[in-house]
N, C-alpha and C. Protein backbone atom coordinates (compact mmCIF):
# COMPACT_ATOMS: atom_id res chain seq x y z
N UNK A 1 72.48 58.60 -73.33
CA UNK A 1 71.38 58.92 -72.45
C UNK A 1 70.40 59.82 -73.19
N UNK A 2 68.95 59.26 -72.89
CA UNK A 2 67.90 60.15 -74.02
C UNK A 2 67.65 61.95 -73.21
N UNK A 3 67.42 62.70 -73.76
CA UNK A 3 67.30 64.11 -73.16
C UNK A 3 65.96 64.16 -73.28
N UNK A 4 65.46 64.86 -72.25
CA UNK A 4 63.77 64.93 -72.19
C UNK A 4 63.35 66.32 -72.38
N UNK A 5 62.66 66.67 -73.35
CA UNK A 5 62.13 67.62 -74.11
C UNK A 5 61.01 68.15 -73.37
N UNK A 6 60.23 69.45 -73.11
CA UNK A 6 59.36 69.67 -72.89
C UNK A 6 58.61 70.45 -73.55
N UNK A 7 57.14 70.67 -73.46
CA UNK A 7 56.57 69.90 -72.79
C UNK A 7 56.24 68.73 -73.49
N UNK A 8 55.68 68.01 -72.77
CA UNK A 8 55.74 66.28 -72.78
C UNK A 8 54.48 65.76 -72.37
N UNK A 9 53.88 64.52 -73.04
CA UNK A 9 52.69 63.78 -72.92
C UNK A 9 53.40 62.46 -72.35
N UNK A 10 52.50 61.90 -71.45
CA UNK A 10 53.12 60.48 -71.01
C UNK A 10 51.74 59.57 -71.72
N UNK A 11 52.22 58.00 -72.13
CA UNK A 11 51.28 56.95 -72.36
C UNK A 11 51.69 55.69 -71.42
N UNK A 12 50.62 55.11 -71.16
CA UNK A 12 50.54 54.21 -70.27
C UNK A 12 50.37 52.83 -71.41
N UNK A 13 51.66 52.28 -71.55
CA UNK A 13 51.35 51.07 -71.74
C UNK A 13 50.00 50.26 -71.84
N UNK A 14 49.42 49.41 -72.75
CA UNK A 14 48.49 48.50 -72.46
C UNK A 14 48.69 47.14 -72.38
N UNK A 15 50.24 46.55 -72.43
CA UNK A 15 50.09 45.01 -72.04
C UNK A 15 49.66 45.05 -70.64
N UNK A 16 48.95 43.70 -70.80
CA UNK A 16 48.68 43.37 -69.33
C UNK A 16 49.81 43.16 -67.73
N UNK A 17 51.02 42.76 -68.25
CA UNK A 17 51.66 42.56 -67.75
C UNK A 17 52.81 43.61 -67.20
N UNK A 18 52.69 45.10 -68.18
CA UNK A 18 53.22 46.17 -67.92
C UNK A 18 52.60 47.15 -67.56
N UNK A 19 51.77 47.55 -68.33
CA UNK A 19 51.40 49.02 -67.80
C UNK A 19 52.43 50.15 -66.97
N UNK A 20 53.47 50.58 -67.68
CA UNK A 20 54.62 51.08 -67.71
C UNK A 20 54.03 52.67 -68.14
N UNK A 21 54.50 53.94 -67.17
CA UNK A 21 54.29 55.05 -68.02
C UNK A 21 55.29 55.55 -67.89
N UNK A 22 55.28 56.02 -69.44
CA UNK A 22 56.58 57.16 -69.73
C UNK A 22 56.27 58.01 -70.51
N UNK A 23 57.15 59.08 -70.55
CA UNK A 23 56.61 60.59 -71.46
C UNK A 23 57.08 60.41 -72.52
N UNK A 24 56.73 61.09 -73.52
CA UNK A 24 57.22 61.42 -75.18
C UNK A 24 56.61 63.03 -75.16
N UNK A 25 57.40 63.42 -75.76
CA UNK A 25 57.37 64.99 -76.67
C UNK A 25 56.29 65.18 -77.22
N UNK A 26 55.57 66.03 -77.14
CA UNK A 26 54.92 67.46 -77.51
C UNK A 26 54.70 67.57 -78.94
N UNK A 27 53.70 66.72 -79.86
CA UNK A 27 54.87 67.15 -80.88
C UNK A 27 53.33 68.14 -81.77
N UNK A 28 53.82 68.77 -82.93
CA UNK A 28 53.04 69.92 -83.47
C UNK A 28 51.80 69.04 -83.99
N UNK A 29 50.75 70.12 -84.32
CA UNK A 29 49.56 69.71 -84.83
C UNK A 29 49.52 68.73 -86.41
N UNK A 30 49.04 67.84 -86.48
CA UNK A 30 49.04 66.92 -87.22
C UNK A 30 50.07 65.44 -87.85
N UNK A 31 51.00 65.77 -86.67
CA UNK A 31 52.40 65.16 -87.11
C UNK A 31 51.98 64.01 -86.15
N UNK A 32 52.89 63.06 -86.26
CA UNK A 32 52.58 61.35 -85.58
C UNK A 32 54.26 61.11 -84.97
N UNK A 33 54.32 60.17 -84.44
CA UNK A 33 55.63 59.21 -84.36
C UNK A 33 55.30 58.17 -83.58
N UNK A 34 56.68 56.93 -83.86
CA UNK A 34 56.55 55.75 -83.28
C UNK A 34 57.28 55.85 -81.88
N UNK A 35 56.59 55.04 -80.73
CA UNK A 35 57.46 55.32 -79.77
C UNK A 35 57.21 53.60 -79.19
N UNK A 36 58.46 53.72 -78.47
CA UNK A 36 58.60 52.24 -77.98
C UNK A 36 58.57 52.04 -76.24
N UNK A 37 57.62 51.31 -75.82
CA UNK A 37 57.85 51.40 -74.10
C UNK A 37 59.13 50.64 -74.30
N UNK A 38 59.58 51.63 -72.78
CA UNK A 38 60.87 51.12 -72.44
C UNK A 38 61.28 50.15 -71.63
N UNK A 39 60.07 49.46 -71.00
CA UNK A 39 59.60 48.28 -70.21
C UNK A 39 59.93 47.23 -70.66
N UNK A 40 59.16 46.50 -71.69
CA UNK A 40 58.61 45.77 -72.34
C UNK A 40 58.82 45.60 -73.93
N UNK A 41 59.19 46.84 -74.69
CA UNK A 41 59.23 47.04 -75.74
C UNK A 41 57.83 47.08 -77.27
N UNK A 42 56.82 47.35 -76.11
CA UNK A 42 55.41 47.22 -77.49
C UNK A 42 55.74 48.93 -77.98
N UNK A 43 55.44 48.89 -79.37
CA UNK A 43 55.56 49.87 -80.14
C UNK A 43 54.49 50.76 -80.04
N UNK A 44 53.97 52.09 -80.08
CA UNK A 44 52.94 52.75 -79.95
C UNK A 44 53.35 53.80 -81.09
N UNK A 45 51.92 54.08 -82.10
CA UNK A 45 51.74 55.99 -82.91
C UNK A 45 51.34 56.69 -81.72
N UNK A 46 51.85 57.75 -81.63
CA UNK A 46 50.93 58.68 -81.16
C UNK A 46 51.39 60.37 -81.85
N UNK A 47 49.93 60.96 -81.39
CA UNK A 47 48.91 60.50 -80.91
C UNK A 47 47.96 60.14 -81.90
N UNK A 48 46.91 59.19 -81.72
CA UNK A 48 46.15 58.77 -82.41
C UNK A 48 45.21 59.71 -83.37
N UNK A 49 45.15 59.84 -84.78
CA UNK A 49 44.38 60.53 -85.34
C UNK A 49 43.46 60.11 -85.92
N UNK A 50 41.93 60.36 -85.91
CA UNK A 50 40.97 59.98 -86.26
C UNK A 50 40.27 60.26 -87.52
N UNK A 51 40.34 59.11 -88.48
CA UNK A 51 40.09 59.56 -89.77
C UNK A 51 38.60 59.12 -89.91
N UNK A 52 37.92 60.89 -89.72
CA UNK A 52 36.28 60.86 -90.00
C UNK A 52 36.29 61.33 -90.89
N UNK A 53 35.64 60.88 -92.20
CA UNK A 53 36.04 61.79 -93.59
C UNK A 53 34.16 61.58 -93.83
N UNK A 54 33.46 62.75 -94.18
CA UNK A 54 31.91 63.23 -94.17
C UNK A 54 31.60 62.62 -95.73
């Protein structure tokens, strides 16, 4: 059984057919991970980082 960490961000799925929300962890400034809905199984990074380079 997964243990739920806080605090916590939830993402909302974007298949059409799910749109499933569930939380993922908090995680520190600049770090990423893969997370998998538990619905459906589409893979998601989060959170998304935006590479604006001047």
């Amino acid at each position: 059984m997964a243990r739920i960490v806080r605090p916590t961000w939830a993402i909302r799925c974007v298949q059409s057919g799910c749109k499933c929300l569930f939380e993922v962890v908090a995680l520190e400034d600049g770090k990423q991970q893969e997370v998998v809905c538990p619905n459906c199984g589409e893979h998601y990074v989060y959170p998304a980082i935006n590479d604006k380079q001047d």
